[in-house]
N, C-alpha and C. Protein backbone atom coordinates (compact mmCIF):
# COMPACT_ATOMS: atom_id res chain seq x y z
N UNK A 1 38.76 -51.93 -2.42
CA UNK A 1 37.46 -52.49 -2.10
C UNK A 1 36.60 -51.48 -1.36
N UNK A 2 37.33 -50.63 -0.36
CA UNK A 2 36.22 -49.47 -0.31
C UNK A 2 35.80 -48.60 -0.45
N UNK A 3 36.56 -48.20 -1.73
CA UNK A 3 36.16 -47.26 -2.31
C UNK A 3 34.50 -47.38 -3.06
N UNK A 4 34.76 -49.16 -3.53
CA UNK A 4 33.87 -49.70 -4.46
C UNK A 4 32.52 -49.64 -3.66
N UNK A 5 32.83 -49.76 -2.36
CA UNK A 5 31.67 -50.52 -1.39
C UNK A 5 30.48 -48.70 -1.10
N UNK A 6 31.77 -47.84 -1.29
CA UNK A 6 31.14 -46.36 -1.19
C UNK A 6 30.32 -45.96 -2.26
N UNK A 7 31.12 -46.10 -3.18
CA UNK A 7 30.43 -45.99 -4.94
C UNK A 7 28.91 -46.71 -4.89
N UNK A 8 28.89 -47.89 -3.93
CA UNK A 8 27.84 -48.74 -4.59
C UNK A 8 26.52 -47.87 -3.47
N UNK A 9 27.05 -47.54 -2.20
CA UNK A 9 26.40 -46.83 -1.39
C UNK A 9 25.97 -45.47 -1.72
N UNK A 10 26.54 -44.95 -2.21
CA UNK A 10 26.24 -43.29 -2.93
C UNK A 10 25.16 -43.53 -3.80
N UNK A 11 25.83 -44.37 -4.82
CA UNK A 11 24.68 -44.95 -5.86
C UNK A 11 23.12 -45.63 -5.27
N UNK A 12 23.00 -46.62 -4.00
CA UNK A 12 21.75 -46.68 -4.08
C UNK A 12 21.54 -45.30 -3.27
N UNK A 13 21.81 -44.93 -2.49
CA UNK A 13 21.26 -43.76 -1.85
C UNK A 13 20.92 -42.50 -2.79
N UNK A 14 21.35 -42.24 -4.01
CA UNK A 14 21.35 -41.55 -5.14
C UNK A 14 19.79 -42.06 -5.82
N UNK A 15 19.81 -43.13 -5.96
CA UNK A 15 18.67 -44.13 -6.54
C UNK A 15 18.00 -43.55 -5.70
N UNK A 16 17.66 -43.93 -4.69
CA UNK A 16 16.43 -43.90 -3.79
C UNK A 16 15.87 -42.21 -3.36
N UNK A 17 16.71 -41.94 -3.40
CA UNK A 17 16.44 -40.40 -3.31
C UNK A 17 15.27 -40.53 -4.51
N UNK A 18 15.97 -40.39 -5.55
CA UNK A 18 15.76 -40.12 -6.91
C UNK A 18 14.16 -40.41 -7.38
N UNK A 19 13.99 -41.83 -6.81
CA UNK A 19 12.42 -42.59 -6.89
C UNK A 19 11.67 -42.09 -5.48
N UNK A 20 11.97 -41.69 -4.61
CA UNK A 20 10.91 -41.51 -3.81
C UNK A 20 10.94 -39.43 -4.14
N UNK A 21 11.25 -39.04 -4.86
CA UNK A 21 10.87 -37.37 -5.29
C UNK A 21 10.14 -37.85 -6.70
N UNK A 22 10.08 -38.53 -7.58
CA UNK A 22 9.51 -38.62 -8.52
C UNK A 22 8.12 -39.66 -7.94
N UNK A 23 7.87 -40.31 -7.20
CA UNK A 23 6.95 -41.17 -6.43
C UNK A 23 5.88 -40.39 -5.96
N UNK A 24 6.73 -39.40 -5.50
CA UNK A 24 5.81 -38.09 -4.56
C UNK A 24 5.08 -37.69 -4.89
N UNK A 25 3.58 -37.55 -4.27
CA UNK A 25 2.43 -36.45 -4.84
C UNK A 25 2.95 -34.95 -4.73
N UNK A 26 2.31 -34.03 -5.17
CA UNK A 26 2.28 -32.64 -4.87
C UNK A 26 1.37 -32.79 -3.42
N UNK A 27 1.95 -31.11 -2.85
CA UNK A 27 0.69 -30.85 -1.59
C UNK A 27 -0.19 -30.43 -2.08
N UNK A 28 -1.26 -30.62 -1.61
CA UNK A 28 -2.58 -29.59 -2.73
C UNK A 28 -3.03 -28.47 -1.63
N UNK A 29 -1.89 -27.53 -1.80
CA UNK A 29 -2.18 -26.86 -0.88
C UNK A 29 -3.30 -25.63 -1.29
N UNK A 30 -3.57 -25.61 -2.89
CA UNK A 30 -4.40 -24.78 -3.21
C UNK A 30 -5.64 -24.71 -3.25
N UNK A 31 -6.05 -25.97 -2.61
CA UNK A 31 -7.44 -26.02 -2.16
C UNK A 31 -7.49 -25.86 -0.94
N UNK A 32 -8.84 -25.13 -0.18
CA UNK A 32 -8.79 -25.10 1.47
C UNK A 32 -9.83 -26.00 1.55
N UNK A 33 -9.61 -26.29 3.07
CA UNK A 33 -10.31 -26.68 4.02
C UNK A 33 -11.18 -26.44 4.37
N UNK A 34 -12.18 -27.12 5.39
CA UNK A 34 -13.08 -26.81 6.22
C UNK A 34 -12.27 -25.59 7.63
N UNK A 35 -11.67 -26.07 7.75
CA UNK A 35 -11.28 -25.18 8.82
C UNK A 35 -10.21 -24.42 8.81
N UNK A 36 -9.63 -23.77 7.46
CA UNK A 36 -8.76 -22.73 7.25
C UNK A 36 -9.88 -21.62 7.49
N UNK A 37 -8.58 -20.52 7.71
CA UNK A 37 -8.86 -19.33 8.15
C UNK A 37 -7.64 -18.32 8.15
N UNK A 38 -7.83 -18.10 6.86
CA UNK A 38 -6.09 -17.08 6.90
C UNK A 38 -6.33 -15.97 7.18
N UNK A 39 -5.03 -15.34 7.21
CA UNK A 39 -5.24 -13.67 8.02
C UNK A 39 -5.13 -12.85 7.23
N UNK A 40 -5.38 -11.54 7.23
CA UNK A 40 -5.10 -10.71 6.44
C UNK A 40 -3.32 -10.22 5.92
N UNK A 41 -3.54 -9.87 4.74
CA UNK A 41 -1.87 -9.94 4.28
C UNK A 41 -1.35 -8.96 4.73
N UNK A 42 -0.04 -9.21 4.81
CA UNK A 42 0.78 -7.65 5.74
C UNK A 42 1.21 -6.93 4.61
N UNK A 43 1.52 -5.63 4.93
CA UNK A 43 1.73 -5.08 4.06
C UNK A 43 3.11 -5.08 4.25
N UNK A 44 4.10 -4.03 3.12
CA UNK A 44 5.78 -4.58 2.86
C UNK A 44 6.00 -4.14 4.07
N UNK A 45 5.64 -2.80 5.00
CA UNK A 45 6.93 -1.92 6.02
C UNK A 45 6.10 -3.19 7.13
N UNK A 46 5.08 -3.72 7.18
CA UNK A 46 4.35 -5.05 8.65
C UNK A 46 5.66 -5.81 8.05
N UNK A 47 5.71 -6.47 7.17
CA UNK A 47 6.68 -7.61 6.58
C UNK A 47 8.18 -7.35 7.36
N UNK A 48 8.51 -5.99 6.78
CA UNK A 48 9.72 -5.87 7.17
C UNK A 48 10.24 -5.63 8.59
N UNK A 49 8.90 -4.51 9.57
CA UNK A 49 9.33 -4.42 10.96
C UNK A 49 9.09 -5.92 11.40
N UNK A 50 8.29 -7.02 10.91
CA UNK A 50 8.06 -8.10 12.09
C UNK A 50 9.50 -9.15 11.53
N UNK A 51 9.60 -9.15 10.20
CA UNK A 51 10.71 -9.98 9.97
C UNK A 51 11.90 -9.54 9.94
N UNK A 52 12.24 -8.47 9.73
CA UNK A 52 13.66 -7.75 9.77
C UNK A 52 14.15 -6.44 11.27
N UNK A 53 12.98 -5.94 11.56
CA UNK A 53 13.80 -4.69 12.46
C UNK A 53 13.71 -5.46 13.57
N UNK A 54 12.61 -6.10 14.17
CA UNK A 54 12.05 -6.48 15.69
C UNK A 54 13.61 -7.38 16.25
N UNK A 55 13.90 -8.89 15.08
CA UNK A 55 15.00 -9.35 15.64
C UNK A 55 15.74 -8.05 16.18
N UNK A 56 16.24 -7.91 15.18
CA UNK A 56 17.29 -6.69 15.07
C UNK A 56 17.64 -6.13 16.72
N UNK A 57 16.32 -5.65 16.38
CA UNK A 57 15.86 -5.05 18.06
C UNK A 57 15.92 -5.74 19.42
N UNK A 58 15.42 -7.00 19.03
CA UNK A 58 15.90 -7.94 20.05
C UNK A 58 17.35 -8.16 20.64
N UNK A 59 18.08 -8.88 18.97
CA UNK A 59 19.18 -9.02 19.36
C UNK A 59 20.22 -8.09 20.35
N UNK A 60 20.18 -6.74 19.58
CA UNK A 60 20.77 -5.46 20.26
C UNK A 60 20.54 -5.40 21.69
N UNK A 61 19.13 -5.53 22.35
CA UNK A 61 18.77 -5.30 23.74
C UNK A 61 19.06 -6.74 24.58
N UNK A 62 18.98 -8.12 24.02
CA UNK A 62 20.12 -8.78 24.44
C UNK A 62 21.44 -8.70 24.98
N UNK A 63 22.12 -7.91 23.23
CA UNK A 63 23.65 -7.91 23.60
C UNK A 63 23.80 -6.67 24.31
N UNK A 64 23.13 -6.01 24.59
CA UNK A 64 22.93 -4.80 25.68
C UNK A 64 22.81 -5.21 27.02
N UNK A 65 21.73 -5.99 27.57
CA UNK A 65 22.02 -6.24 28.95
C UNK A 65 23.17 -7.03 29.13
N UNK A 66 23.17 -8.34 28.34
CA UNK A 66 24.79 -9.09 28.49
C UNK A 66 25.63 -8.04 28.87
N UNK A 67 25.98 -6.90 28.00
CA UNK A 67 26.87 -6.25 28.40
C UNK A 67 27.44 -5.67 29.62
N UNK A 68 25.82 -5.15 30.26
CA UNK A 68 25.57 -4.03 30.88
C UNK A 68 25.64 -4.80 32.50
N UNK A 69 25.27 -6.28 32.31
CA UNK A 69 25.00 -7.02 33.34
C UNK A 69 26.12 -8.44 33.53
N UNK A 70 27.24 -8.10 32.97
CA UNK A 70 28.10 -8.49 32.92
C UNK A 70 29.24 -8.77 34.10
N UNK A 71 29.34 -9.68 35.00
CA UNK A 71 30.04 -9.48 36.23
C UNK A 71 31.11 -10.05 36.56
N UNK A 72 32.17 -10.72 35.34
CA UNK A 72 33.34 -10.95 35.15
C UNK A 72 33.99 -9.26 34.93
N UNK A 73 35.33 -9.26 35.40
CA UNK A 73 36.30 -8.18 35.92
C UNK A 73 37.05 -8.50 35.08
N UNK A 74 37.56 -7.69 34.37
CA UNK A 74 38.60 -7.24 32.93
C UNK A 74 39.86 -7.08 33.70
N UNK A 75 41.03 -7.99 33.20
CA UNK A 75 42.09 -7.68 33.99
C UNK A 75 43.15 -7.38 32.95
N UNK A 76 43.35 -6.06 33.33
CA UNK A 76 44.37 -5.31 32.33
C UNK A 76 46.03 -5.70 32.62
């Protein structure tokens, strides 16, 4: 019996998914606004230092002071 009671639960939750993505409008995001105002596009090496090196950079000078400022004693 509960296996059945799961089956029947998967199934409407399967259903309902199913009708509220086909229900759905699109965003219309390709029309603007009165009050958009986009920025100028980055170029690939802006793209890559703000999304790829900067963490990077972060992270490292993080796990750098952690390290450096570290005041638990290593007992050999």
């Amino acid at each position: 019996m509960d296996k059945k009671n799961a089956l029947r639960a998967g199934a409407v939750a399967a259903g309902t998914t199913l009708m509220m993505l086909l229900m759905s409008s699109p965003a219309l995001a390709l029309t603007r606004d009165d009050g958009d105002d986009p920025a100028p596009k980055l170029e690939v090496v802006e793209t890559l230092g703000l999304f790829v090196v900067a963490p990077l950079v972060l992270f490292l000078v993080i796990t750098g002071l952690v390290m450096v400022l570290d005041k638990s004693r290593k007992k050999a």
